[in-house]
N, C-alpha and C. Protein backbone atom coordinates (compact mmCIF):
# COMPACT_ATOMS: atom_id res chain seq x y z
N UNK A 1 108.84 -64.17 277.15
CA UNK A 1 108.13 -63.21 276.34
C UNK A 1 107.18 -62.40 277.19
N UNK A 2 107.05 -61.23 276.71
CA UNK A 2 106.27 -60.46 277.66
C UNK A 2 104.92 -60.56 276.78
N UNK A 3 103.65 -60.53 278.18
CA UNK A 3 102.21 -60.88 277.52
C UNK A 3 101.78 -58.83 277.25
N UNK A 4 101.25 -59.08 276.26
CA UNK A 4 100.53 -57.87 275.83
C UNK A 4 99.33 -57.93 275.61
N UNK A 5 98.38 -57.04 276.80
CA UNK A 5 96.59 -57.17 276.46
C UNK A 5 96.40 -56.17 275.13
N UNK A 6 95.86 -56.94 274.20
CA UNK A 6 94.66 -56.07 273.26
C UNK A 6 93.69 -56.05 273.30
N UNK A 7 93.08 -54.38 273.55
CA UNK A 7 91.82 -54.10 273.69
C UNK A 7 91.43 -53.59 272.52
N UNK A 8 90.28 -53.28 272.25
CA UNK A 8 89.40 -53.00 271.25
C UNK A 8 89.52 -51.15 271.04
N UNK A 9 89.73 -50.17 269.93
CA UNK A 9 89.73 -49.51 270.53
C UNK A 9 88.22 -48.73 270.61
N UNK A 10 88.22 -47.90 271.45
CA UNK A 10 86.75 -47.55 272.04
C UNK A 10 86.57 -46.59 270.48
N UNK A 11 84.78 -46.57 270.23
CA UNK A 11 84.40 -46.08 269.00
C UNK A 11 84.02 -45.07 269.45
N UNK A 12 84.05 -43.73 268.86
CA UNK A 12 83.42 -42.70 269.39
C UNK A 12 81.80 -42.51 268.56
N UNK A 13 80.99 -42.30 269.17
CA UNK A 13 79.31 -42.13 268.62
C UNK A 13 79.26 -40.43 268.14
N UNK A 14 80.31 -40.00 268.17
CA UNK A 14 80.11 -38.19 267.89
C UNK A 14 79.33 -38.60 266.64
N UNK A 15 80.01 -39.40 265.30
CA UNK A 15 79.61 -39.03 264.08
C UNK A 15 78.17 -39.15 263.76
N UNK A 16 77.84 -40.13 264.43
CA UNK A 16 76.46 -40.90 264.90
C UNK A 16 75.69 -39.41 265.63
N UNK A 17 75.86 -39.03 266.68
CA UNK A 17 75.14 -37.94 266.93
C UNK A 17 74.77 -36.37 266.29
N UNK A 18 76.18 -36.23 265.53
CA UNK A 18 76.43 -35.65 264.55
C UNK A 18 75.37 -35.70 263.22
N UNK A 19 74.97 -36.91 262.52
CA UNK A 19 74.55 -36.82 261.06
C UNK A 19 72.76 -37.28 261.97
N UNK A 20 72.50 -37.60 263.19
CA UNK A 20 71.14 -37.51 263.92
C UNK A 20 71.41 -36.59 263.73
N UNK A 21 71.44 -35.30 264.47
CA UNK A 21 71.28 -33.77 264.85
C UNK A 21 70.58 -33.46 263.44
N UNK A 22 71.69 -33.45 262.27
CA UNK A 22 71.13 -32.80 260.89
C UNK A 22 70.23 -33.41 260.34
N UNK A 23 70.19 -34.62 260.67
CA UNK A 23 68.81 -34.92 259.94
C UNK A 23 67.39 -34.44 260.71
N UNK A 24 67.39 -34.59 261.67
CA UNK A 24 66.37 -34.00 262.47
C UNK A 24 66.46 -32.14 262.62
N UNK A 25 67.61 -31.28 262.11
CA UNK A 25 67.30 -29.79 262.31
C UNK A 25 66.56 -30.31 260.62
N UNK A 26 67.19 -30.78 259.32
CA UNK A 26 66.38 -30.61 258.37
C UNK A 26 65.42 -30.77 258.23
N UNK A 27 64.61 -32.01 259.25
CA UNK A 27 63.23 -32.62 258.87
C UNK A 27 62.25 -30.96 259.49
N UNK A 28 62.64 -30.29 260.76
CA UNK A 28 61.83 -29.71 260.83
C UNK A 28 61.90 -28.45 260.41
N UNK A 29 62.90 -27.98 259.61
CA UNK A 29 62.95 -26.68 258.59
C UNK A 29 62.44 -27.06 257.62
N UNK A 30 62.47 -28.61 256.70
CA UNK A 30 61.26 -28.86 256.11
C UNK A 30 60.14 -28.91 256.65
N UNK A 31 59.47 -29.28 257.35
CA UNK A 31 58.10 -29.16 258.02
C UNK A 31 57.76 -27.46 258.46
N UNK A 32 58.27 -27.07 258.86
CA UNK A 32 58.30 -25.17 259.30
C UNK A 32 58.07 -24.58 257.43
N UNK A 33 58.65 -24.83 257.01
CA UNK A 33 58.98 -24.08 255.65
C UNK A 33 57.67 -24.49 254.72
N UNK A 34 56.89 -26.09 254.45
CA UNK A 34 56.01 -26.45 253.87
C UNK A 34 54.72 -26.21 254.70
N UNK A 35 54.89 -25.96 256.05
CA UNK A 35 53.75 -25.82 256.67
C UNK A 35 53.00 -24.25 256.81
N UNK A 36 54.09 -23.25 256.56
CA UNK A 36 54.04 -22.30 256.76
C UNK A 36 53.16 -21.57 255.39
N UNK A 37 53.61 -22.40 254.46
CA UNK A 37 52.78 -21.79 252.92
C UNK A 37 51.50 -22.66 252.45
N UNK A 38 50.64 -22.08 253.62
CA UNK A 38 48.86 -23.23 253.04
C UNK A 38 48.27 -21.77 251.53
N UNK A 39 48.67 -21.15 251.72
CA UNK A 39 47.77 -20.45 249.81
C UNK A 39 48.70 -20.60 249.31
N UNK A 40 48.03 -20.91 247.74
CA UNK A 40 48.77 -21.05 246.65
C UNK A 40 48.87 -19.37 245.88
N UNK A 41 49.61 -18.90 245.99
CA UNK A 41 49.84 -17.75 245.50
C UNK A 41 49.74 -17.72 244.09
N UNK A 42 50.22 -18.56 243.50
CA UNK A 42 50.27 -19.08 242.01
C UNK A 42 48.90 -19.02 241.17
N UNK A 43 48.09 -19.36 241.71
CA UNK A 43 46.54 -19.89 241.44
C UNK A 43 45.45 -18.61 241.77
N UNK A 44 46.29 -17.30 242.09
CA UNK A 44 45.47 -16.32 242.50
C UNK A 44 45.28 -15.35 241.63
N UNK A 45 44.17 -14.93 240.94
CA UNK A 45 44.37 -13.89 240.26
C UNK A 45 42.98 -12.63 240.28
N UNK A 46 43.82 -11.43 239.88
CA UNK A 46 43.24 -10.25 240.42
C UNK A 46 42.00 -10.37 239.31
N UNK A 47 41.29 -9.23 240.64
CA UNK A 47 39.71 -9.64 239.43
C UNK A 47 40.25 -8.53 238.18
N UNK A 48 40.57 -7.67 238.35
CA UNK A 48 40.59 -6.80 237.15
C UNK A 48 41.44 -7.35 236.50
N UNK A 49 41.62 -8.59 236.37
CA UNK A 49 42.91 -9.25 235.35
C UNK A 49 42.35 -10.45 234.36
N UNK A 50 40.70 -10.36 234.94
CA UNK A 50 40.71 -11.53 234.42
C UNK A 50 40.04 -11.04 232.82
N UNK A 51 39.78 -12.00 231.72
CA UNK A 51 38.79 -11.31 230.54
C UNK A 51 37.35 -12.29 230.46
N UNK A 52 36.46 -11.48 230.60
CA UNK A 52 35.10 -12.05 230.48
C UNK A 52 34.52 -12.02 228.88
N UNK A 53 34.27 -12.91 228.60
CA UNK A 53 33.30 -13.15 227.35
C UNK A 53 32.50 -12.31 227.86
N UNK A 54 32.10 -12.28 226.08
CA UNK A 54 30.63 -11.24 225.98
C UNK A 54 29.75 -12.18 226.54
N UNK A 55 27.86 -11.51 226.81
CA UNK A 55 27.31 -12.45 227.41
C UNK A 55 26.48 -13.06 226.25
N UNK A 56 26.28 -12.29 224.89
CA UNK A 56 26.20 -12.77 223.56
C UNK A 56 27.11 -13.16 222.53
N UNK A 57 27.00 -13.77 221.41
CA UNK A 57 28.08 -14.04 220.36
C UNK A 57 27.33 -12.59 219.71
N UNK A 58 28.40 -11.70 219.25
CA UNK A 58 28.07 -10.49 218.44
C UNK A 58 28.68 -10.29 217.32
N UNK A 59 29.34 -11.67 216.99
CA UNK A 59 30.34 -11.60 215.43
C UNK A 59 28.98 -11.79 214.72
N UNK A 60 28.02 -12.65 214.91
CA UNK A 60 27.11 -13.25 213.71
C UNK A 60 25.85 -12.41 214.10
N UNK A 61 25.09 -11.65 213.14
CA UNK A 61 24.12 -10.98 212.94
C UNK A 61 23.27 -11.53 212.94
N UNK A 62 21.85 -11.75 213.75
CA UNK A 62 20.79 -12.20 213.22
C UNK A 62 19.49 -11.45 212.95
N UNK A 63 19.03 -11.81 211.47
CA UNK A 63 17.90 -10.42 210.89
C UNK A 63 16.71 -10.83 211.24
């Protein structure tokens, strides 16, 4: 009978370097993207927008 070596076959690490790469371009397009917006734009408002109370109540008359 003839002897036959079995070897293992070799694993390639591409996929492994592959799904590293993307997780690390995402972490820092998240970090670039959240770091980049410190004001809250939301929470800003123009002065001529806002409405001021009177600085008296002028519904009730007093005699």
């Amino acid at each position: 009978m003839a002897h036959l070596e079995v070897q293992p076959k070799k694993r390639s690490s591409a996929w492994l370097w592959l799904i590293l790469g993307l997780v690390i371009i995402i972490a820092i397009l998240f970090l670039l993207m959240r770091g980049g917006n410190n004001t809250r734009q939301d929470t800003i408002i123009a002065a001529d927008s806002v409405a001021v109370a009177p600085a008296t109540d002028t519904a009730v008359a007093q005699p």
